[in-house]
Protein backbone atom coordinates (compact mmCIF):
# COMPACT_ATOMS: atom_id res chain seq x y z
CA UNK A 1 58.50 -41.79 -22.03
CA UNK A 2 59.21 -37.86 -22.74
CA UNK A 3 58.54 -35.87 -20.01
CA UNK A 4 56.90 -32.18 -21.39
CA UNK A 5 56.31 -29.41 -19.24
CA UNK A 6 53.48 -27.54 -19.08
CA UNK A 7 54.06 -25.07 -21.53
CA UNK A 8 55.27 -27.77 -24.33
CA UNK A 9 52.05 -29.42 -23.61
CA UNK A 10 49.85 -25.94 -24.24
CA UNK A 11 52.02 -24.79 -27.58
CA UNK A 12 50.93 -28.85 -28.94
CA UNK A 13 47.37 -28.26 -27.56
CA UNK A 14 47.46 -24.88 -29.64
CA UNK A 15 48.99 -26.99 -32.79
CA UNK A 16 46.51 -29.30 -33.16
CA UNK A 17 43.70 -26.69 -32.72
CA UNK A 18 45.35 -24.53 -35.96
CA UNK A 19 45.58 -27.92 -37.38
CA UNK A 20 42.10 -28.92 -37.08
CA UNK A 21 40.86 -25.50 -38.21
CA UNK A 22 42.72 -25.52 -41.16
CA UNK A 23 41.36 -28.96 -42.30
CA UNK A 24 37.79 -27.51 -41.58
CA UNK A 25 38.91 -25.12 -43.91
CA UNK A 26 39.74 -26.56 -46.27
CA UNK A 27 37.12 -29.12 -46.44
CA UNK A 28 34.24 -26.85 -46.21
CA UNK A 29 35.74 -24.57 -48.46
CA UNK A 30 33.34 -25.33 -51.36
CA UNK A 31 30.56 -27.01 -49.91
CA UNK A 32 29.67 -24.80 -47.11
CA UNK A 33 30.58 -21.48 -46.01
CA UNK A 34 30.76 -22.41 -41.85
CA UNK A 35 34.32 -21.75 -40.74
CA UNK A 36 36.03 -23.09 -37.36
CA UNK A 37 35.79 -19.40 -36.43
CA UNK A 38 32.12 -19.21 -36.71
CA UNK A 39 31.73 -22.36 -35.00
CA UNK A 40 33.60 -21.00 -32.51
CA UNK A 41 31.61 -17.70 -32.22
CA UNK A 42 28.35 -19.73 -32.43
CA UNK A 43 29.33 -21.17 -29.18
CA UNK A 44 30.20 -18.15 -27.71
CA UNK A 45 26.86 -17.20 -29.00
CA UNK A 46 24.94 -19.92 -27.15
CA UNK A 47 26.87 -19.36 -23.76
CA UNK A 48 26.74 -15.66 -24.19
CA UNK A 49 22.84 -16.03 -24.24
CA UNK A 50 22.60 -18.29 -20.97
CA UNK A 51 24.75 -15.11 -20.23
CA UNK A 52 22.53 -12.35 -20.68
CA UNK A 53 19.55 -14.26 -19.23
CA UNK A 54 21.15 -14.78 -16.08
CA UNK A 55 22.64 -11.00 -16.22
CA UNK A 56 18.64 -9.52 -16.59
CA UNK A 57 18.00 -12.31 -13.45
CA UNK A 58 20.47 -10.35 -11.28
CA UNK A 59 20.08 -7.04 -12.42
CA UNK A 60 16.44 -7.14 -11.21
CA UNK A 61 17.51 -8.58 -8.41
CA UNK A 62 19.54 -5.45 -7.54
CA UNK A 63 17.08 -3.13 -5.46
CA UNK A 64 15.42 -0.51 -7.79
CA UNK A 65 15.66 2.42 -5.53
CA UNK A 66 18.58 4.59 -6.08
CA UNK A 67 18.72 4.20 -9.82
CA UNK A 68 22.33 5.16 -10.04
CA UNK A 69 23.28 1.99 -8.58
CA UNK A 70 22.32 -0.14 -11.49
CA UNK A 71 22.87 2.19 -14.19
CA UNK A 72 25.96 0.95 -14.96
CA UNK A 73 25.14 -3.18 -15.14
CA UNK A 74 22.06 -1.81 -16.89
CA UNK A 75 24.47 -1.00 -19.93
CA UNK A 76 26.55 -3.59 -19.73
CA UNK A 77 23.69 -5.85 -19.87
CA UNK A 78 22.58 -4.33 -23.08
CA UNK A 79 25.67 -4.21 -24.86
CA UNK A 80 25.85 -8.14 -24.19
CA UNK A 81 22.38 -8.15 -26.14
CA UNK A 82 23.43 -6.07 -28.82
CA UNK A 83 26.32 -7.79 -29.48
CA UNK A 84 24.35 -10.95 -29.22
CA UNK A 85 21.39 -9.56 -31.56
CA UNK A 86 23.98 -8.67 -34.11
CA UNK A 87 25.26 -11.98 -34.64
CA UNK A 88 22.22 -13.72 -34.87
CA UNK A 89 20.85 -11.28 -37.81
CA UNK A 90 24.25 -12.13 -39.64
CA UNK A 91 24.49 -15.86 -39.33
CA UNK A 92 20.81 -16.37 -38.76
CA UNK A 93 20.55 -19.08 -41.79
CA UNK A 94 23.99 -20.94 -40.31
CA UNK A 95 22.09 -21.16 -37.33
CA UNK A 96 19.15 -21.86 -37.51
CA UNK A 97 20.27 -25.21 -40.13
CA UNK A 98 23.53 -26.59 -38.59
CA UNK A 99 23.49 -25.54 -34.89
CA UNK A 100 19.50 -25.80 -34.21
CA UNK A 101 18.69 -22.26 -32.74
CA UNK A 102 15.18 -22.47 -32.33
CA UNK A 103 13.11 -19.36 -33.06
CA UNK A 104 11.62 -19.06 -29.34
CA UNK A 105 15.51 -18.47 -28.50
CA UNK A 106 15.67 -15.59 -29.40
CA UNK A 107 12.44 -14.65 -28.40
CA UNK A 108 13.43 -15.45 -24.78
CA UNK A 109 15.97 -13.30 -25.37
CA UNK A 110 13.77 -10.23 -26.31
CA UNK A 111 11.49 -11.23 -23.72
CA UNK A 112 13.76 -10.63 -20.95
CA UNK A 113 14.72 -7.29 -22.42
CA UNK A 114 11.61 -6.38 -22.78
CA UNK A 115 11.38 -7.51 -19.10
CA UNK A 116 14.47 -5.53 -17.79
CA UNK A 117 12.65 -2.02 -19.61
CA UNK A 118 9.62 -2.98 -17.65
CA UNK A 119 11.08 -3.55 -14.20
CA UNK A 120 12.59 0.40 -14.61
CA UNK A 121 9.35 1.73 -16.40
CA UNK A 122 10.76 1.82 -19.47
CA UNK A 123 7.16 1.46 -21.18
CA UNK A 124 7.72 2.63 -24.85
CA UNK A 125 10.99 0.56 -25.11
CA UNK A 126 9.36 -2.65 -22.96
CA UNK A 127 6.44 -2.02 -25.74
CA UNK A 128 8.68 -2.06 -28.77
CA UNK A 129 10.26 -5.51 -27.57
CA UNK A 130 7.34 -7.18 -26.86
CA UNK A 131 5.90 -5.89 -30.12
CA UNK A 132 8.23 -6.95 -31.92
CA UNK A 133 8.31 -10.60 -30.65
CA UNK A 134 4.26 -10.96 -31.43
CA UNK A 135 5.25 -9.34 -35.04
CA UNK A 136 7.77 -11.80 -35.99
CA UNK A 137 5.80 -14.85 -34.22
CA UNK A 138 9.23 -15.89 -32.18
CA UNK A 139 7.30 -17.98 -30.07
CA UNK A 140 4.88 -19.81 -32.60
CA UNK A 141 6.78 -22.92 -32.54
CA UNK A 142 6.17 -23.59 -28.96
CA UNK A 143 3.07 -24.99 -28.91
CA UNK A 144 5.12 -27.80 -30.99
CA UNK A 145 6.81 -28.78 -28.76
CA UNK A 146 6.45 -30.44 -25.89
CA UNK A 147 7.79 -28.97 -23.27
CA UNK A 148 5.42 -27.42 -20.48
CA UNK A 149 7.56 -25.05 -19.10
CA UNK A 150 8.31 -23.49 -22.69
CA UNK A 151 4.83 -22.66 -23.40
CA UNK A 152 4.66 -21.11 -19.83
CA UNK A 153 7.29 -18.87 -20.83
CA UNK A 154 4.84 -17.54 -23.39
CA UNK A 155 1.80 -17.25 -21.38
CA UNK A 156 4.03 -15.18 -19.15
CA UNK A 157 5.28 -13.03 -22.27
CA UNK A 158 2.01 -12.29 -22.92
CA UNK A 159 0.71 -11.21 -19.47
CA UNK A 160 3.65 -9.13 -19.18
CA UNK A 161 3.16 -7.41 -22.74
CA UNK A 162 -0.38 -6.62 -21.66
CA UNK A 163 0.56 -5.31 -18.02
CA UNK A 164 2.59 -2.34 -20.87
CA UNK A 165 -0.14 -2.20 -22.89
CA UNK A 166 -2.54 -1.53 -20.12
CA UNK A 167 -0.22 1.55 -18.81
CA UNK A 168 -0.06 2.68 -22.12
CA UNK A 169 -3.22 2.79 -22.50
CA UNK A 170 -3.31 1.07 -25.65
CA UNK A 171 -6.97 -0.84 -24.87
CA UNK A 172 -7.70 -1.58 -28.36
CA UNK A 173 -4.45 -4.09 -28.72
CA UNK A 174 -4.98 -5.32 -25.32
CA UNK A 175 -8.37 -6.68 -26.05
CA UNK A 176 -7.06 -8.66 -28.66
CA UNK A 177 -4.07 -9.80 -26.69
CA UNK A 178 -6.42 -11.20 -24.04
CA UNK A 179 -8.17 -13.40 -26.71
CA UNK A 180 -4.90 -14.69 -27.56
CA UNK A 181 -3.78 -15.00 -24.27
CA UNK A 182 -7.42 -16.66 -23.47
CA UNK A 183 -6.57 -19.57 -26.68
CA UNK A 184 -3.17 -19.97 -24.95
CA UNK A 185 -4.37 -20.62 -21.43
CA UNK A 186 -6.93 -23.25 -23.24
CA UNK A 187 -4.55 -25.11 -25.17
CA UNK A 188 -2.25 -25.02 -22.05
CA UNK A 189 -4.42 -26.83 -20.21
CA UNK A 190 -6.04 -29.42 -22.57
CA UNK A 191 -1.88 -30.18 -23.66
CA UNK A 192 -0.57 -30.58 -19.95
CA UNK A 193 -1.85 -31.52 -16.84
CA UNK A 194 -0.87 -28.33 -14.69
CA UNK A 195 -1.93 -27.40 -11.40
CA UNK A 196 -1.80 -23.76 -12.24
CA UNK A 197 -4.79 -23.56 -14.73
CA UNK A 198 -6.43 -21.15 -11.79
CA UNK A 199 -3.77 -18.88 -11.70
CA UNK A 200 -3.37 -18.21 -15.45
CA UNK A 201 -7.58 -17.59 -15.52
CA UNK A 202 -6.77 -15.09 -12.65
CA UNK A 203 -4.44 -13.53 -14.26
CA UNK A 204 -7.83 -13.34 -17.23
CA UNK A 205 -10.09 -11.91 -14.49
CA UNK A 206 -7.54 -8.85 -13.30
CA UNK A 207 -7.03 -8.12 -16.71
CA UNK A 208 -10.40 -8.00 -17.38
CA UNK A 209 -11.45 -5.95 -13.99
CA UNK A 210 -8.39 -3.09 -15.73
CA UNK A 211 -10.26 -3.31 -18.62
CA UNK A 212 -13.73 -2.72 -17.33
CA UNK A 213 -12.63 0.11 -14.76
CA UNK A 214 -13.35 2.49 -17.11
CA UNK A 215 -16.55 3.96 -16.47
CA UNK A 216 -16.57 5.88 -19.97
CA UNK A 217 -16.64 5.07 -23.52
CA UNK A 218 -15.62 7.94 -26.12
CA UNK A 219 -17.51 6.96 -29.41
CA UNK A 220 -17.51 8.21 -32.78
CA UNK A 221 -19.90 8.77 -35.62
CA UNK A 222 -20.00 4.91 -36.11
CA UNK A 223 -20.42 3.97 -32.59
CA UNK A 224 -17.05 2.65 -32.49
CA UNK A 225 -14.87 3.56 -29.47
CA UNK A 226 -12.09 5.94 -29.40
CA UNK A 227 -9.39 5.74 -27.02
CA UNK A 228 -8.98 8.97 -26.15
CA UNK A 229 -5.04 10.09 -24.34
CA UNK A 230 -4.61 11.86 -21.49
CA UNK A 231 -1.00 12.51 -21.62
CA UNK A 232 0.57 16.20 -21.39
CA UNK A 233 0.48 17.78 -24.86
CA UNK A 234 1.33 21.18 -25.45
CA UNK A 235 -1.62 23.82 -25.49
CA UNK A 236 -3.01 21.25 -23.07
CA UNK A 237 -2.31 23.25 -19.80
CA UNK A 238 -2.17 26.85 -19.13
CA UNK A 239 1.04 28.49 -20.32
CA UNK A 240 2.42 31.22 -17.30
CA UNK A 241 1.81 34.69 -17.50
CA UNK A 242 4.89 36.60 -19.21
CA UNK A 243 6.60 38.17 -15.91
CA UNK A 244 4.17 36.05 -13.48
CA UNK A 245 6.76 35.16 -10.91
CA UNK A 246 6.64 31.12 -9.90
CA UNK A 247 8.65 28.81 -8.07
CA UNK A 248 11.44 27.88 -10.49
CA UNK A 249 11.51 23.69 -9.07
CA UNK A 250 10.76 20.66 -11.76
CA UNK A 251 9.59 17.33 -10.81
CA UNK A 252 12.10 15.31 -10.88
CA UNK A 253 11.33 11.93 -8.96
CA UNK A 254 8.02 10.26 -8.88
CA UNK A 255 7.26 7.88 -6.03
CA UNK A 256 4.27 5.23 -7.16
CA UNK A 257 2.92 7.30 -10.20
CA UNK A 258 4.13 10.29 -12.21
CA UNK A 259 4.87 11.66 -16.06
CA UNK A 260 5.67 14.73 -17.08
CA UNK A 261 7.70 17.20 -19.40
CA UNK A 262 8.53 20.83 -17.94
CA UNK A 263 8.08 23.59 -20.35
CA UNK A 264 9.23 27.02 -19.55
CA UNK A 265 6.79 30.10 -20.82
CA UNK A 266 8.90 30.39 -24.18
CA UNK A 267 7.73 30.30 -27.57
CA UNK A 268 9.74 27.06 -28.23
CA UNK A 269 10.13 25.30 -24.66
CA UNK A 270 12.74 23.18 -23.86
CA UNK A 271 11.92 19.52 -22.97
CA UNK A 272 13.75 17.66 -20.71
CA UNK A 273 13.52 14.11 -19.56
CA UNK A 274 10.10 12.43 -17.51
CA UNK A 275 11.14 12.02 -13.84
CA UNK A 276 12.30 9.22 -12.73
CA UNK A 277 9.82 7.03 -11.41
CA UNK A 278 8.82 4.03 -8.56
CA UNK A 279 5.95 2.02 -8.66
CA UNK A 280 5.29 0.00 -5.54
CA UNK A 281 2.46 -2.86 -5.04
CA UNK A 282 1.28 -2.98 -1.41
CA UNK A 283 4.57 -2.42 0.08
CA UNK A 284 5.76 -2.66 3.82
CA UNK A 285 6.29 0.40 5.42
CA UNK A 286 10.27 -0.19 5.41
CA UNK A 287 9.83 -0.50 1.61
CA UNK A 288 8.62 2.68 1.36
CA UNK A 289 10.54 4.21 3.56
CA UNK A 290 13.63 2.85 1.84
CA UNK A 291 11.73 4.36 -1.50
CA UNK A 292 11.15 8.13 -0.34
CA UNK A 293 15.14 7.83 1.65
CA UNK A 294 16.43 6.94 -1.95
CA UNK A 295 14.31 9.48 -3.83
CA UNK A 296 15.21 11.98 -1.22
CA UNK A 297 18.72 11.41 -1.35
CA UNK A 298 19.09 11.62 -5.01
CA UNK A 299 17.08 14.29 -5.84
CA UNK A 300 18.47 17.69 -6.90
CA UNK A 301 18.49 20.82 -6.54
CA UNK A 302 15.79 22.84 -7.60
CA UNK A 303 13.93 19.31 -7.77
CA UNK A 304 10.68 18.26 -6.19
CA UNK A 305 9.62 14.33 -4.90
CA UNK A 306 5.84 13.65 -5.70
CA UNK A 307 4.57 11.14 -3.61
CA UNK A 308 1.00 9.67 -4.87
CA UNK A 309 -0.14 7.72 -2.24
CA UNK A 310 -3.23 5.25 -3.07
CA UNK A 311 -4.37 2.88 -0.07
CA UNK A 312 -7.04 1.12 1.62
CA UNK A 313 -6.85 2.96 4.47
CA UNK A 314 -7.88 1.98 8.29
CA UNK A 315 -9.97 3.46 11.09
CA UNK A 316 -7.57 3.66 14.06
CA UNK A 317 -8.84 3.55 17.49
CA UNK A 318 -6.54 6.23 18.29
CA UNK A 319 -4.50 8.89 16.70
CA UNK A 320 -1.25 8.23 16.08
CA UNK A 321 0.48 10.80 14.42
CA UNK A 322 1.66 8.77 10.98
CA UNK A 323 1.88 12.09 8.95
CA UNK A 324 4.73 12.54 11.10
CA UNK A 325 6.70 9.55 9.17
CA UNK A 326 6.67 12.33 6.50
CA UNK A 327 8.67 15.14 8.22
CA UNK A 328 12.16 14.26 7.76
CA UNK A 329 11.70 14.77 3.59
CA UNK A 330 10.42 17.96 4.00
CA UNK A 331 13.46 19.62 3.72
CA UNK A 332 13.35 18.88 0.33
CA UNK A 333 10.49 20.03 -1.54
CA UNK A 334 7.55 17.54 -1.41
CA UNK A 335 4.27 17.01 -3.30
CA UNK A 336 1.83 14.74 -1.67
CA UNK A 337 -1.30 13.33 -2.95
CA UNK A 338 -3.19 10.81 -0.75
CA UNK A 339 -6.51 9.00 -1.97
CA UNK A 340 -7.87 5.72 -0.55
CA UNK A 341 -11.07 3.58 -1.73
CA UNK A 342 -12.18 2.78 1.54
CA UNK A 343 -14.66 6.16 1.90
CA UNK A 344 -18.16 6.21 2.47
CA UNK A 345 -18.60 9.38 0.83
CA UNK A 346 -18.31 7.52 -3.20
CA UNK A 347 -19.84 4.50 -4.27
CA UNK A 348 -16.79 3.48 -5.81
CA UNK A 349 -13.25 3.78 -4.39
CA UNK A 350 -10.59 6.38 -6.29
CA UNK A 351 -13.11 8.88 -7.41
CA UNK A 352 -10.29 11.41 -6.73
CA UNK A 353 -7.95 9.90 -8.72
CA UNK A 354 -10.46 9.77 -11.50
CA UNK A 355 -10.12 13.88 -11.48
CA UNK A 356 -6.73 14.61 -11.05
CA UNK A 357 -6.29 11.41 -14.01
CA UNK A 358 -8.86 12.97 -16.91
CA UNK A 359 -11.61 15.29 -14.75
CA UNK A 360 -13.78 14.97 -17.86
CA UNK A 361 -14.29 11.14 -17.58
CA UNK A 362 -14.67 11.69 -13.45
CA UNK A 363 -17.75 14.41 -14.16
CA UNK A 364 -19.73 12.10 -16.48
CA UNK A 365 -18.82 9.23 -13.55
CA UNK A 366 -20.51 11.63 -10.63
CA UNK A 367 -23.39 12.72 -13.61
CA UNK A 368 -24.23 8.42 -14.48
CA UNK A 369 -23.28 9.14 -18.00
CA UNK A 370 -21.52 5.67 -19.79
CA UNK A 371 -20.45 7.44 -23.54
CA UNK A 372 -20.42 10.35 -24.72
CA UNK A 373 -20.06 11.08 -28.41
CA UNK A 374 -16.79 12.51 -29.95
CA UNK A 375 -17.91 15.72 -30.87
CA UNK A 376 -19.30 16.95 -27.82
CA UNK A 377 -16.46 15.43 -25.95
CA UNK A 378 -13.97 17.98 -28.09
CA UNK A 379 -16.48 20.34 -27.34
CA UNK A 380 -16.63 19.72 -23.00
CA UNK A 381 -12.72 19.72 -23.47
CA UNK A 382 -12.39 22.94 -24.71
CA UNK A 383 -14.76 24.29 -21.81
CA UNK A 384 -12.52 22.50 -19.51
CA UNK A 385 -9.61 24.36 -21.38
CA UNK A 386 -11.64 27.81 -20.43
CA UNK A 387 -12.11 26.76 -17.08
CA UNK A 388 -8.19 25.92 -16.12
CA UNK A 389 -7.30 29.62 -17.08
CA UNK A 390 -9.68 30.99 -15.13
CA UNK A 391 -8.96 28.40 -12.41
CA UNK A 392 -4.94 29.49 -12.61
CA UNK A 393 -5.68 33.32 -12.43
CA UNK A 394 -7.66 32.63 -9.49
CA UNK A 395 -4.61 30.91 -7.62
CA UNK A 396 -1.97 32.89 -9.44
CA UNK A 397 -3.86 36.73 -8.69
CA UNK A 398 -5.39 36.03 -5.14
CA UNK A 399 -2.89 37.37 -2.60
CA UNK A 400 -4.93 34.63 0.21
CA UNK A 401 -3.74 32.09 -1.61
CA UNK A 402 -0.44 30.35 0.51
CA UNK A 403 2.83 31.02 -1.63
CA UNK A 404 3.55 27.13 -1.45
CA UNK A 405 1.29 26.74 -4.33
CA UNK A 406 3.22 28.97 -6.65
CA UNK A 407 6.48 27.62 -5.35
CA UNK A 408 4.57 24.03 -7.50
CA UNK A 409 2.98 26.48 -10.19
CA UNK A 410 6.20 26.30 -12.50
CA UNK A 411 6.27 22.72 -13.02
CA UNK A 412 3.54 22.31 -15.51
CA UNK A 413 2.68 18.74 -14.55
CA UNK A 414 1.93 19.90 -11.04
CA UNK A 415 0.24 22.99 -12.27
CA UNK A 416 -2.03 20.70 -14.33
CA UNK A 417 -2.93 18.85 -10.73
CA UNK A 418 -3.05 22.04 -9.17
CA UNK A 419 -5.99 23.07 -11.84
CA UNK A 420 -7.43 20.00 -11.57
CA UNK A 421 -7.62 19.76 -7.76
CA UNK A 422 -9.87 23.33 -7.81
CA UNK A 423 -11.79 22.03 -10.51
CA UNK A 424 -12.61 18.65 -8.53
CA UNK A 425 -13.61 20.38 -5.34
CA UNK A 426 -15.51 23.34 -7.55
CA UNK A 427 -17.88 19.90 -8.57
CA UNK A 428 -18.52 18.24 -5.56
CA UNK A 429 -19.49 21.37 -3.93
CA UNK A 430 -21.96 21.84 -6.19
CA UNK A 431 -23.66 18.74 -6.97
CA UNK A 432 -26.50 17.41 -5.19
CA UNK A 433 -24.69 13.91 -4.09
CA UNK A 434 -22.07 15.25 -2.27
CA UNK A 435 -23.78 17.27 0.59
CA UNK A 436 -21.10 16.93 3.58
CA UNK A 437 -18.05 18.61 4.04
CA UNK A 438 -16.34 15.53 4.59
CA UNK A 439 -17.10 14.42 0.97
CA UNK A 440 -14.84 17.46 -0.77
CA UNK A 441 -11.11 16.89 -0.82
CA UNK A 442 -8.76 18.64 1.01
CA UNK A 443 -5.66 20.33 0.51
CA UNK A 444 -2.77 21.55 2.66
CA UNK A 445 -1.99 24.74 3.33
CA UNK A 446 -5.81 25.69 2.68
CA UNK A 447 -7.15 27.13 -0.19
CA UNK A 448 -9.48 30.31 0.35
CA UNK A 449 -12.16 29.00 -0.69
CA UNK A 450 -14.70 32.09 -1.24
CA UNK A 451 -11.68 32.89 -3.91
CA UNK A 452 -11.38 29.37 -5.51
CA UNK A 453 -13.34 25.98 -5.04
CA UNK A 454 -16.18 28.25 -4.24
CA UNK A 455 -15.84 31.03 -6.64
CA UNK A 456 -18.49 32.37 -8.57
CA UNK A 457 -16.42 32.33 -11.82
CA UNK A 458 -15.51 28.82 -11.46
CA UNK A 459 -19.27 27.88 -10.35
CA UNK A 460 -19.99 29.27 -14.09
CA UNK A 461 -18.08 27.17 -15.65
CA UNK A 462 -19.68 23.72 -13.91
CA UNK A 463 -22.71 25.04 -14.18
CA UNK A 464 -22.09 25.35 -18.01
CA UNK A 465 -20.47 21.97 -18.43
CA UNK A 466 -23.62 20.55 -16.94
CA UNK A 467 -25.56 22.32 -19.36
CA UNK A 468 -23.72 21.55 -22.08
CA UNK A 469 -24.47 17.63 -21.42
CA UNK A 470 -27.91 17.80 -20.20
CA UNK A 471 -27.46 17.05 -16.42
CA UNK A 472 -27.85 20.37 -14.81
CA UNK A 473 -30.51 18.83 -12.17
CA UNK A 474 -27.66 16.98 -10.87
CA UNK A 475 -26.31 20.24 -9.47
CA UNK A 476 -27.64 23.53 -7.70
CA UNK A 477 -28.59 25.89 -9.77
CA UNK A 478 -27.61 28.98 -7.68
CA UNK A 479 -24.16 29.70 -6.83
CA UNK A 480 -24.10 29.97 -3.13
CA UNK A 481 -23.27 28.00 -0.71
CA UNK A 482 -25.37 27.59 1.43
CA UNK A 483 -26.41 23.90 0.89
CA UNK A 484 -23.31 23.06 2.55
């Protein structure tokens, strides 16, 4: 017996491999057009999958806070997908017939892209995945088979594509996706004998609750409903004063909710990119404290941390001092808006965010109006347009009004809440439900209120709105204030 190293033993290995390549070669020359090389990136293809699915598993494992920690796996997880997607679009035929790649492959593979925009509030790109996967029916062979766990995998593909849809407020698509979703669940649970057929018809319920919350429908000439947006468009907010002198900070980081695009008072303003943004569900206090540490940490200079803050809220026996949590990110600049449901003063909880979200919609709320037709909602709009001007010369030209609020002032998504903050408390003062003090929001440092909330300019413009849709009994006619 010969005795062969190691290396003899590798160069015969290597041989036999050329050898068996070139028969594959030649055999398949004229009959079919798969080569050893594309059987050997096919299987690189497979294993790079199982790849990327366990690389989107781990990247959302990594924490989300401090978003230049995962930057950089967050690219090299996509360029393992676009690699991958480019192979599959070449040698899609190949595959699919000799090497069984089953259509809901790659959607699983979109899915968890889709996924990975999501968990970073990527909406428009998360959207685009997801859209495409319903488009091209990736995961219509599923129900085929019979595997449980696969058609799971597109119930939760769905949820998670209306969860976007939802946020982008894109209710007309939703509806349909939760009759789709509804069929899925069905068949689910007629096919299999789960134990989680409760879950997936809670999953119907919240859904349903999202889309029910809102209180008002928009319709058109043919009584059909139009989805009206409420994002920042330009014209949409008060442009500054040429020479009005503002506080030159942008928003740059959003903790729990935030979208905006600062525009300096130039004929063409520049955009820049939406803040960067963290939404938390019911966190513990050391999760959001390891949030607003992050977002503090990271955020430049000239940059300003809004903090939107919506919670139940308790009645403490005492009074601890819990805005004090708060103090060490004040050296930074810091916008903070706090709302909570649990208030006597509304029938229904997150009436405030209702008018710092679309004050319109919040107005009919308070007034019991359900729909409104189109052309008198352009019409209340453009009274609401009149009414921000005249709301920001009353902060801008005042000299009782603090200086903090200008500092804000040049960021036009927190001018826009600025605006709409006046107008809120301009309503509930005068309308004939809310008759405490305790029932009108507050703001730190104070507003003067003789010269804003409460000024007689402003109370013109209410006054007219409620005109304009027939529910001026719901408010005082004169403009003092004396009912409260």
């Amino acid at each position: 017996m010969k005795c062969c190293s190691l290396r003899d033993v590798i160069r015969n290995l290597q041989r036999r491999r050329q050898a068996r390549m070139g028969q594959v070669r030649l055999r398949n020359q004229k009959s079919c057009p798969v080569t050893a090389d594309l059987k050997m990136d096919t299987f690189l293809f497979h294993s790079s999958r199982q790849d990327l699915i366990v690389r989107v598993h781990h990247i959302m494992d990594l924490p989300q806070y401090g978003h230049k920690q995962w930057q950089s796996y967050f690219g090299r997880t996509f360029d393992v997908y676009t690699k991958l997607w480019k192979f599959q679009q070449q040698h899609r035929q190949v595959l699919d017939s000799r090497y069984g790649l089953k259509r809901w492959q790659i959607g699983e593979v979109a899915s968890k892209i889709g996924q990975l925009y999501y968990h970073y509030y990527y909406l428009n790109e998360a959207f685009s995945f997801y859209s495409a996967i319903r488009q091209r029916s990736y995961y219509y062979q599923v129900n085929k088979e019979d595997r449980p766990e696969l058609v799971v995998k597109k119930l939760r593909y769905y949820a998670r594509y209306i969860v976007v849809c939802l946020l982008l407020n894109k209710m007309d698509l939703v509806k349909v996706l939760v009759k789709e979703l509804s069929e899925e669940i069905e068949g689910y649970t007629q096919r299999f004998n789960t134990e989680d057929q409760l879950e997936w018809n809670l999953v119907l319920q919240e859904v349903a609750a999202f889309v029910e919350a809102d209180p008002v429908l928009v319709l058109n000439d043919d009584n059909v409903v139009v989805i009206t947006s409420n994002r920042l468009q330009e014209g949409g907010v008060p442009q500054l004063e040429q020479g009005m002198v503002v506080g030159q900070l942008t928003l740059t980081d959003a903790l729990i909710v935030g979208n905006c695009n600062n525009q300096e008072p130039t004929e063409k303003p520049a955009k820049r990119e939406n803040p960067h943004k963290y939404l938390l569900y019911k966190p513990t206090f050391s999760q959001l404290y390891t949030f607003l540490s992050a977002s503090f940490k990271e955020l430049p200079a000239n940059s300003v941390l809004l903090i939107y803050l919506s919670a139940t809220g308790v009645f403490p026996t005492g009074r601890p001092d819990l805005e004090g949590d708060l103090f060490p990110f004040t050296r930074k600049p810091l916008f903070v808006i706090v709302d909570s449901s649990n208030s006597t003063a509304y029938k229904r909880g997150s009436l405030f965010t209702l008018f710092l979200y679309c004050p319109l919609v919040a107005f009919l709320y308070v007034c019991g109006l359900t729909s409104m037709r189109q052309g008198l909602w352009e019409k209340a709009q453009e009274l609401l347009q009149k009414a921000y001007r005249d709301i920001g010369q009353l902060l801008t030209h005042s000299p009782a009004v603090d200086q903090a609020y200008l500092q804000f002032y040049g960021d036009e998504f927190l001018r826009l809440l600025l605006l709409r903050f006046v107008f809120c408390s301009a309503v509930m003062r005068l309308h004939k439900l809310f008759r405490e003090s305790r029932s009108f929001p507050e703001s730190f440092p104070p507003l003067p209120r003789q010269e804003t909330v409460e000024s007689s300019v402003l109370q013109r413009h209410v006054l007219e709105l409620a005109t304009m849709l027939d529910v001026q009994s719901l408010f005082y006619s004169n403009t003092t204030t004396d009912h409260y």
